[in-house]
PDB file of N, CA and C in Angstrom:
ATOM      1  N   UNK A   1       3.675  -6.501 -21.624  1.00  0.00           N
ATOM      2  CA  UNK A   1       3.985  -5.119 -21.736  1.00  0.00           C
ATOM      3  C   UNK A   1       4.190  -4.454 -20.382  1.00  0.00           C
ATOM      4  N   UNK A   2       3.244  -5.036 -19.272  1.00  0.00           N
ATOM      5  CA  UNK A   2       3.451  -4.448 -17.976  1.00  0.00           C
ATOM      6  C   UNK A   2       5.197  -4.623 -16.956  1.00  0.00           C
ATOM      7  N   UNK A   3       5.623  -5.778 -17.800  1.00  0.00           N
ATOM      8  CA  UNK A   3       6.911  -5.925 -17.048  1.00  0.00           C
ATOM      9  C   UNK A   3       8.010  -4.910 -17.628  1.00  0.00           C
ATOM     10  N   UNK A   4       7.974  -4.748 -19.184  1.00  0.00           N
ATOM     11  CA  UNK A   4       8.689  -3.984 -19.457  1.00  0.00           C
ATOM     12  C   UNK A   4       8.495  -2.930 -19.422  1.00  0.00           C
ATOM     13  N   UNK A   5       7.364  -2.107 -19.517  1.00  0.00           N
ATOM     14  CA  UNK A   5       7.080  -0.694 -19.338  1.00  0.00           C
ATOM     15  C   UNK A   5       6.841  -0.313 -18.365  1.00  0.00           C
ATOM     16  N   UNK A   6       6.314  -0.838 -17.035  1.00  0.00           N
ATOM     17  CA  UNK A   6       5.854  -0.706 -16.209  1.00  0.00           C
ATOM     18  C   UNK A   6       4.251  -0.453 -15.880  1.00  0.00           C
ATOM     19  N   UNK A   7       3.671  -0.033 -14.948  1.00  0.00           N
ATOM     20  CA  UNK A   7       2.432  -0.440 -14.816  1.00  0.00           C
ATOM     21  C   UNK A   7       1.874   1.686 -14.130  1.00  0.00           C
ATOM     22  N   UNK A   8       2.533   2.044 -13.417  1.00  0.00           N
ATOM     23  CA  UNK A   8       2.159   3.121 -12.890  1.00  0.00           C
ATOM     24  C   UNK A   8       2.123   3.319 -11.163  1.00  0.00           C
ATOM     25  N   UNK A   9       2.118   2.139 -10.798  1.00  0.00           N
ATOM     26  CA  UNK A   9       1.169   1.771  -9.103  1.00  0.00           C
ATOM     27  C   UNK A   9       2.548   1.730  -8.495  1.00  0.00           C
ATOM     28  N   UNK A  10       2.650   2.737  -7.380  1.00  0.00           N
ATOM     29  CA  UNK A  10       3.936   2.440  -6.402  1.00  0.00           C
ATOM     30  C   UNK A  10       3.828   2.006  -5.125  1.00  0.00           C
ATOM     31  N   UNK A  11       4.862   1.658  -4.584  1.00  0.00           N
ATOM     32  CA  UNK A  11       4.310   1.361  -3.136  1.00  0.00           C
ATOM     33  C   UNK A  11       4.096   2.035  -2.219  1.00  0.00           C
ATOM     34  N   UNK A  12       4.088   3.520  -2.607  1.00  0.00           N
ATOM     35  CA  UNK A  12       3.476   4.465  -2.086  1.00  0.00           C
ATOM     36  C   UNK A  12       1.852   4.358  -2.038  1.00  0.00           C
ATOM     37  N   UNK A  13       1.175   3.894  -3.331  1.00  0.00           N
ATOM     38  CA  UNK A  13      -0.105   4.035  -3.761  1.00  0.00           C
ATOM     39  C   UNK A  13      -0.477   2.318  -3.521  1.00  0.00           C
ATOM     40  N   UNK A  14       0.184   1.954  -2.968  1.00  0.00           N
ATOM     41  CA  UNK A  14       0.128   0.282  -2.424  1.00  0.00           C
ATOM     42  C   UNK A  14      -0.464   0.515  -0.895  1.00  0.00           C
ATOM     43  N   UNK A  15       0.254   1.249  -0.417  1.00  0.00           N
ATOM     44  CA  UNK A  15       0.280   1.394   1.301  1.00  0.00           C
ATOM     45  C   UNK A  15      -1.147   2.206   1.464  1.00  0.00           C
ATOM     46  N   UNK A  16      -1.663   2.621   0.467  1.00  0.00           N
ATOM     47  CA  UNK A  16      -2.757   3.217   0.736  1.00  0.00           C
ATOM     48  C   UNK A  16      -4.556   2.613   0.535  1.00  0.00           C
ATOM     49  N   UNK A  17      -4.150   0.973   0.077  1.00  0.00           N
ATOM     50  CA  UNK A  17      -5.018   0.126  -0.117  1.00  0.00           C
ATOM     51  C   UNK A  17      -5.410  -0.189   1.319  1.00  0.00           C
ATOM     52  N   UNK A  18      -6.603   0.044   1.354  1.00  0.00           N
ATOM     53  CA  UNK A  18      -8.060  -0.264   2.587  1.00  0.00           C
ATOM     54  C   UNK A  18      -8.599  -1.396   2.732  1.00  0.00           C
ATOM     55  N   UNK A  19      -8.955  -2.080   1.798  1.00  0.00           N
ATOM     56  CA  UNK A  19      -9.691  -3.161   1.531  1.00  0.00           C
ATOM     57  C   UNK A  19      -8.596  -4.745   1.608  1.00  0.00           C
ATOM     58  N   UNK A  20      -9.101  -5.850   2.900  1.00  0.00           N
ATOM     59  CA  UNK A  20      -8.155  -6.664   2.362  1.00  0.00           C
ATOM     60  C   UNK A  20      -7.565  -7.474   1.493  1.00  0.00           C
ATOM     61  N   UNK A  21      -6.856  -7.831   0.798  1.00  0.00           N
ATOM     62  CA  UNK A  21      -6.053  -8.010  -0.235  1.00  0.00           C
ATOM     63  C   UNK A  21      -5.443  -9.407  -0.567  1.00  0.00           C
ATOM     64  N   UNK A  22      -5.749 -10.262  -1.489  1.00  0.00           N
ATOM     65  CA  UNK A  22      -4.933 -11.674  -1.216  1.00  0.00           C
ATOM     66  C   UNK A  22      -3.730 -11.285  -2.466  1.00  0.00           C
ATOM     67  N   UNK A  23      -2.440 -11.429  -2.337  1.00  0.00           N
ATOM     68  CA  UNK A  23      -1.661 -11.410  -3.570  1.00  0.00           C
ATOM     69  C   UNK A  23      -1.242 -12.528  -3.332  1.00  0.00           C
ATOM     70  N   UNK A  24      -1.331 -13.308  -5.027  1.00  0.00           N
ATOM     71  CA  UNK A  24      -1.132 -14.650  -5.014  1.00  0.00           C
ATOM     72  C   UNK A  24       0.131 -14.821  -6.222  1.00  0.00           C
ATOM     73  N   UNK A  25       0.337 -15.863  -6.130  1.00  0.00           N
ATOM     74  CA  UNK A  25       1.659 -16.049  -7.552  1.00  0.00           C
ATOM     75  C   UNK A  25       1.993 -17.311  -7.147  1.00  0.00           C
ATOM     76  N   UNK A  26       2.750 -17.527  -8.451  1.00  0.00           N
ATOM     77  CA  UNK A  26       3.105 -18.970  -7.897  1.00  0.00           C
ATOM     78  C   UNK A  26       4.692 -19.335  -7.405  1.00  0.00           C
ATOM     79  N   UNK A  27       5.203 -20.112  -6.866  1.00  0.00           N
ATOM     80  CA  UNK A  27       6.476 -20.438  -6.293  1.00  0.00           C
ATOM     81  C   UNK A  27       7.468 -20.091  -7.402  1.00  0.00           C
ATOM     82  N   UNK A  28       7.192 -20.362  -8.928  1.00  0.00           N
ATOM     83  CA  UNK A  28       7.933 -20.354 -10.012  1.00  0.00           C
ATOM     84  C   UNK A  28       7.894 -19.048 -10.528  1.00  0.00           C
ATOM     85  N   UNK A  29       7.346 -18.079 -10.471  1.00  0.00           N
ATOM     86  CA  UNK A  29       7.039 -16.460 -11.180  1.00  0.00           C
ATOM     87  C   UNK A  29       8.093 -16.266 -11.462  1.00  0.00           C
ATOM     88  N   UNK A  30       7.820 -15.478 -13.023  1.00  0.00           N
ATOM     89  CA  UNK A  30       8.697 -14.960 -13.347  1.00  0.00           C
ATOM     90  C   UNK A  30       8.972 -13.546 -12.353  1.00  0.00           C
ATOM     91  N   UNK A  31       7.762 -13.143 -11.971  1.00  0.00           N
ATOM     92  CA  UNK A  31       8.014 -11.756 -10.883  1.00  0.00           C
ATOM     93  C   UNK A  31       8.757 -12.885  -9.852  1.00  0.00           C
ATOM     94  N   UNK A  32      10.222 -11.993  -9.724  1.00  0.00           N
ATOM     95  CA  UNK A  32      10.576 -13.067  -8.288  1.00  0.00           C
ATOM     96  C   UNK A  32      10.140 -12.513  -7.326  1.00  0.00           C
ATOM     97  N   UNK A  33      10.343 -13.469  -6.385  1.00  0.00           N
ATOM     98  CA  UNK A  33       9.254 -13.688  -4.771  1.00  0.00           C
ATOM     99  C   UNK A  33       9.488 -12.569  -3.658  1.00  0.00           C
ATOM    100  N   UNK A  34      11.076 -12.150  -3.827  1.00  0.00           N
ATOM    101  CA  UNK A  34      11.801 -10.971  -3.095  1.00  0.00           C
ATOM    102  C   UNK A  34      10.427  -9.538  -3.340  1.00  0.00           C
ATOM    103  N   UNK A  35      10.315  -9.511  -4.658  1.00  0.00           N
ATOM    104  CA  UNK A  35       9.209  -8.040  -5.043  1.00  0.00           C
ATOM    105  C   UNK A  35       7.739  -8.348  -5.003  1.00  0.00           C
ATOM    106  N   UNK A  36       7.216  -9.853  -5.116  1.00  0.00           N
ATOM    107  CA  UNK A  36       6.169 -10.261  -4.862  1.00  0.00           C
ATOM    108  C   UNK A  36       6.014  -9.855  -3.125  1.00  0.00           C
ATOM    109  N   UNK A  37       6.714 -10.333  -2.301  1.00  0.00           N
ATOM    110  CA  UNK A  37       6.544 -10.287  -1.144  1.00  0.00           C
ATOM    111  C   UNK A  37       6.611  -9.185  -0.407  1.00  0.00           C
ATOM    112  N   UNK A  38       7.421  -8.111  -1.621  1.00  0.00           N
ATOM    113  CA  UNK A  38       7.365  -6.446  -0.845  1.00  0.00           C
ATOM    114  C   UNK A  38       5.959  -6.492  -1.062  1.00  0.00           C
ATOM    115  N   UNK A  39       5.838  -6.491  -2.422  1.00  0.00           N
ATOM    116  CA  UNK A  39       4.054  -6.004  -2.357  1.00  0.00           C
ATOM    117  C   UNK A  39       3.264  -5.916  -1.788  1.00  0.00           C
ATOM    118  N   UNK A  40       3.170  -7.705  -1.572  1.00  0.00           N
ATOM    119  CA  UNK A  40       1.829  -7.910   0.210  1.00  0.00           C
ATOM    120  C   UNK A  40       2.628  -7.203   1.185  1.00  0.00           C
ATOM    121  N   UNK A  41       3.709  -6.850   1.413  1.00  0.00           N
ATOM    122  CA  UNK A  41       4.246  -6.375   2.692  1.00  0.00           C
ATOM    123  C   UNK A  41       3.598  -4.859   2.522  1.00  0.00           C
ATOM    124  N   UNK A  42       3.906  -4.203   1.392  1.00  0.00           N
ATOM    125  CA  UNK A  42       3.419  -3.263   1.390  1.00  0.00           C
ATOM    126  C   UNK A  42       1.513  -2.319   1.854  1.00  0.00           C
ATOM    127  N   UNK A  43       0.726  -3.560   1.271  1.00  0.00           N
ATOM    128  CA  UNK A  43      -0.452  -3.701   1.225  1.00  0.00           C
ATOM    129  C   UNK A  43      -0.905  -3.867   3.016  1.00  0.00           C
ATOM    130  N   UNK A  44      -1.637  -2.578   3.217  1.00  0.00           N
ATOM    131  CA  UNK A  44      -1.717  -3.039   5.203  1.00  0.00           C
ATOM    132  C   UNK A  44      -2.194  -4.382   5.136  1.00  0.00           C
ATOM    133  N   UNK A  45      -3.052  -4.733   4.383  1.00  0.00           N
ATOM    134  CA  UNK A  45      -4.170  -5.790   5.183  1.00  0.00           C
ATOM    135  C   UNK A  45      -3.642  -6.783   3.886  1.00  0.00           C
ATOM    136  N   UNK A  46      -2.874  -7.014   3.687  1.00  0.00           N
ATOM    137  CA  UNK A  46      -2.710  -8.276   2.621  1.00  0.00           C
ATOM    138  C   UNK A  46      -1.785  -9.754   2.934  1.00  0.00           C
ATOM    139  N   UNK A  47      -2.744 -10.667   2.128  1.00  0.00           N
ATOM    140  CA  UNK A  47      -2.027 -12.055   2.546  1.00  0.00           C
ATOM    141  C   UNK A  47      -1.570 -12.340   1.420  1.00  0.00           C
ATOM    142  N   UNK A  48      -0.427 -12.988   1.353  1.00  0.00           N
ATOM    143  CA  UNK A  48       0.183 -13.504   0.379  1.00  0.00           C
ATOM    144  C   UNK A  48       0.141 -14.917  -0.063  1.00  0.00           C
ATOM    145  N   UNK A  49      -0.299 -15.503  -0.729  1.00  0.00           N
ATOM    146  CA  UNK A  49      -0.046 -17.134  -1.121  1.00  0.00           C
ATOM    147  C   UNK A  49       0.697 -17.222  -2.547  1.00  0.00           C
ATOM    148  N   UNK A  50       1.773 -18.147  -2.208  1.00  0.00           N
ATOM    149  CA  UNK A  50       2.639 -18.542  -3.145  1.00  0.00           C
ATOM    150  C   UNK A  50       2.460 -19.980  -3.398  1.00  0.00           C
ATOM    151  N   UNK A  51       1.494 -20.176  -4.843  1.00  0.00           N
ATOM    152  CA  UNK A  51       1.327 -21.781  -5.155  1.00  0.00           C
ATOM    153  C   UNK A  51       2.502 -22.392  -5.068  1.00  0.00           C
ATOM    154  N   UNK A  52       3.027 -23.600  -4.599  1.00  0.00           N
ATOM    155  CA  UNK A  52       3.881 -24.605  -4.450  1.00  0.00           C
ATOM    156  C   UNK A  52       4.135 -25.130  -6.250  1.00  0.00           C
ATOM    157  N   UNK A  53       5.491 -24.513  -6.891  1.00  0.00           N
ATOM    158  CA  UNK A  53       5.454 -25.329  -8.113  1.00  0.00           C
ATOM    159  C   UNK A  53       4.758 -24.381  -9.151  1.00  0.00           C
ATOM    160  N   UNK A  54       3.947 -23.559  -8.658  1.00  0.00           N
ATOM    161  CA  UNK A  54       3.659 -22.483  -9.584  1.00  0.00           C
ATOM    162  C   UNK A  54       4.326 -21.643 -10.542  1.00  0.00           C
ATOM    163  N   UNK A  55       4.068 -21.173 -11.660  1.00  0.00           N
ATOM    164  CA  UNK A  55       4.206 -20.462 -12.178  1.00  0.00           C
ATOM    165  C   UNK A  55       3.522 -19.051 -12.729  1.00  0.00           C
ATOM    166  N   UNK A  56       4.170 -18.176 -13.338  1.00  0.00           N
ATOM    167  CA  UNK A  56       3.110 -16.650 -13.292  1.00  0.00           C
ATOM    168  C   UNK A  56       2.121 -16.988 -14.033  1.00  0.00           C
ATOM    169  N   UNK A  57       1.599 -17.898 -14.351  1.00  0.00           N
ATOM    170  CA  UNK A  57       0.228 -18.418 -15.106  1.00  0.00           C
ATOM    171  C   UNK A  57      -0.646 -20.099 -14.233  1.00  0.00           C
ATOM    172  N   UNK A  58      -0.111 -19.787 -13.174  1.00  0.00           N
ATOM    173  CA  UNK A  58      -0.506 -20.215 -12.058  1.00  0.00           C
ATOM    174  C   UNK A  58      -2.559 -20.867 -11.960  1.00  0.00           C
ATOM    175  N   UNK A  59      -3.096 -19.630 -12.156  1.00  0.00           N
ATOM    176  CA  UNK A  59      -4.225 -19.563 -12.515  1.00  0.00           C
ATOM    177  C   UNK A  59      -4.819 -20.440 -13.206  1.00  0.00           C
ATOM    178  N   UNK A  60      -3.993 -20.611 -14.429  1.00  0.00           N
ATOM    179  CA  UNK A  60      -4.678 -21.482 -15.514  1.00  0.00           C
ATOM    180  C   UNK A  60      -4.390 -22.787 -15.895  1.00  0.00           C
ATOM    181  N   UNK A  61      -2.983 -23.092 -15.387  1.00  0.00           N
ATOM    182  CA  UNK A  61      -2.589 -24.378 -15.445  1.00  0.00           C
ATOM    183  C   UNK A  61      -2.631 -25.086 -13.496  1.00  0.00           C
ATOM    184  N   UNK A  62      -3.475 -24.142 -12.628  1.00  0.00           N
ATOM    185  CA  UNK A  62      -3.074 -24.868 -11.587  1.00  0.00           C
ATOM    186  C   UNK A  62      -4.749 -24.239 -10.635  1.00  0.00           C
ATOM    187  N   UNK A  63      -5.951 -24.656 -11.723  1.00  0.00           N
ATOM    188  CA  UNK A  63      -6.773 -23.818 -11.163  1.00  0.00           C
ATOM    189  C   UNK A  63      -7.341 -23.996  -9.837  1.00  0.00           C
ATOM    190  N   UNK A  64      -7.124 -25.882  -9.455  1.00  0.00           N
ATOM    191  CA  UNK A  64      -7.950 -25.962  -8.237  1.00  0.00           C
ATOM    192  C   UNK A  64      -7.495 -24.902  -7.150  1.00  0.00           C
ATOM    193  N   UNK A  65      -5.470 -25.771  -7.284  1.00  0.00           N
ATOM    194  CA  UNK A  65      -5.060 -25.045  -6.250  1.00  0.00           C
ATOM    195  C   UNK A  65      -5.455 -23.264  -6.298  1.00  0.00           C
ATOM    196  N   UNK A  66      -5.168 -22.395  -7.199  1.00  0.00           N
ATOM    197  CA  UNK A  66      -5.708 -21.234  -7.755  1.00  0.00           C
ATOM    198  C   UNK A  66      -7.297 -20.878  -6.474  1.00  0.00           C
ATOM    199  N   UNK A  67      -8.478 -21.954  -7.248  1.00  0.00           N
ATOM    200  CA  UNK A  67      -9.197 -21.303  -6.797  1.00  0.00           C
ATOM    201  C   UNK A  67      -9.508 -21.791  -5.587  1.00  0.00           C
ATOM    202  N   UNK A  68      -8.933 -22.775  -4.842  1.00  0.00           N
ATOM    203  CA  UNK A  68      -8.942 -22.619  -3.709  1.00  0.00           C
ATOM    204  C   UNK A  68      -8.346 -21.906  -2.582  1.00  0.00           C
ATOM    205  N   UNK A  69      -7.579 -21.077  -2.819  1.00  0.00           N
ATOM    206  CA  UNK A  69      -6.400 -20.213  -2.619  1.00  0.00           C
ATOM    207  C   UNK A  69      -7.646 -19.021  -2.159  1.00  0.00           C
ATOM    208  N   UNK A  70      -8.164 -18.873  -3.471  1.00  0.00           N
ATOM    209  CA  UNK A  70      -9.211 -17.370  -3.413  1.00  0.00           C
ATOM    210  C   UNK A  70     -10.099 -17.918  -2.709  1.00  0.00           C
ATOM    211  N   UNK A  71     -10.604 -19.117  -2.901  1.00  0.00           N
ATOM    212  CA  UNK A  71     -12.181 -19.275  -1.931  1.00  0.00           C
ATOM    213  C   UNK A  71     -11.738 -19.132  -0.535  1.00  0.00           C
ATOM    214  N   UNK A  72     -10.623 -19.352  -0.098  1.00  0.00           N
ATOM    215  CA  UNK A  72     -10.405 -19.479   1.387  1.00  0.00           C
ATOM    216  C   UNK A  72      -9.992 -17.938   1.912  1.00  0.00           C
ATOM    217  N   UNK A  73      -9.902 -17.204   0.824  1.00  0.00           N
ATOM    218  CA  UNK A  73      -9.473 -16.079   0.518  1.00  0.00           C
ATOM    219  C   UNK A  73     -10.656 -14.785   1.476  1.00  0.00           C
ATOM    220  N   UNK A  74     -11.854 -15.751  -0.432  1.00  0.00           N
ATOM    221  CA  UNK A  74     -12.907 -14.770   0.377  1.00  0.00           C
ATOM    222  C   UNK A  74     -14.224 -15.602   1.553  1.00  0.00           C
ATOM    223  N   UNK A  75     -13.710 -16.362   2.130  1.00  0.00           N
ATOM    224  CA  UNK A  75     -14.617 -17.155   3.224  1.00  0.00           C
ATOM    225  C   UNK A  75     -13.896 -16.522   4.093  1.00  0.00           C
ATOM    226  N   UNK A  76     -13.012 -15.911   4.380  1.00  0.00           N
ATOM    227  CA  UNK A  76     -12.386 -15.059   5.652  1.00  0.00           C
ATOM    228  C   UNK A  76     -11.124 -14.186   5.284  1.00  0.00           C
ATOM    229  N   UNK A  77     -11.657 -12.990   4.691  1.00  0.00           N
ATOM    230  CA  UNK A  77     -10.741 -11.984   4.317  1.00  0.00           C
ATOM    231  C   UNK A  77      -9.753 -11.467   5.295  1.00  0.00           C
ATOM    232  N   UNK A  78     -10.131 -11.805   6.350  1.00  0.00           N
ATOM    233  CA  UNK A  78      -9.649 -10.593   7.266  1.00  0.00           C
ATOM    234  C   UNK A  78      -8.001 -11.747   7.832  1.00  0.00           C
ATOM    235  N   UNK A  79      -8.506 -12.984   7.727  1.00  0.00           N
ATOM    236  CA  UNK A  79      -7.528 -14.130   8.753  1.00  0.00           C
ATOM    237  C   UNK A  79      -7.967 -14.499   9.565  1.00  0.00           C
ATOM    238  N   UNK A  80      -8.795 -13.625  10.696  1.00  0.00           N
ATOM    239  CA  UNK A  80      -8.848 -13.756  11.861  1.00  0.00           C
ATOM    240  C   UNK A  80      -9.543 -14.688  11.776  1.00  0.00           C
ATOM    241  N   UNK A  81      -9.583 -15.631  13.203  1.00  0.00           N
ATOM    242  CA  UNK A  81      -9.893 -16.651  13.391  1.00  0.00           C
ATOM    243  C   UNK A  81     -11.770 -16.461  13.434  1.00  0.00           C
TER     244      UNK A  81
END
């Protein structure tokens, strides 16, 4: 329902996220990668990972990669070394 109706959140109200941010998806999404990648662009502090081979259900059919994605995510939010 969120693709066709939309969701509400702009990238106005994107650019105003504080907290850092992992946006993840997979290589295959149906969201293509062009608007995935505004997003994190949008987001100050956000990293983007795009599973290799993924799809927008990424999560569930691809959980290691998935949750290793997030654990490395939140073992160093920021990047910095």
């Amino acid at each position: 329902g969120l693709m066709v109706h939309g969701y509400g959140v702009t990238f106005a109200d994107l650019c105003r996220i504080a907290a850092p941010t992992l946006v993840i998806a997979g290589e295959k999404d149906m969201i293509l990668e062009p608007h995935t990648r505004r997003i994190a662009q949008a987001i100050p502090h956000a990293r983007l990972c795009l599973l290799p081979g993924g799809d927008h259900f990424c999560a569930a059919k691809q959980p290691g990669a998935f949750n290793a994605a997030v654990r490395e995510f939140l073992q160093n939010p920021t990047g910095k070394p």
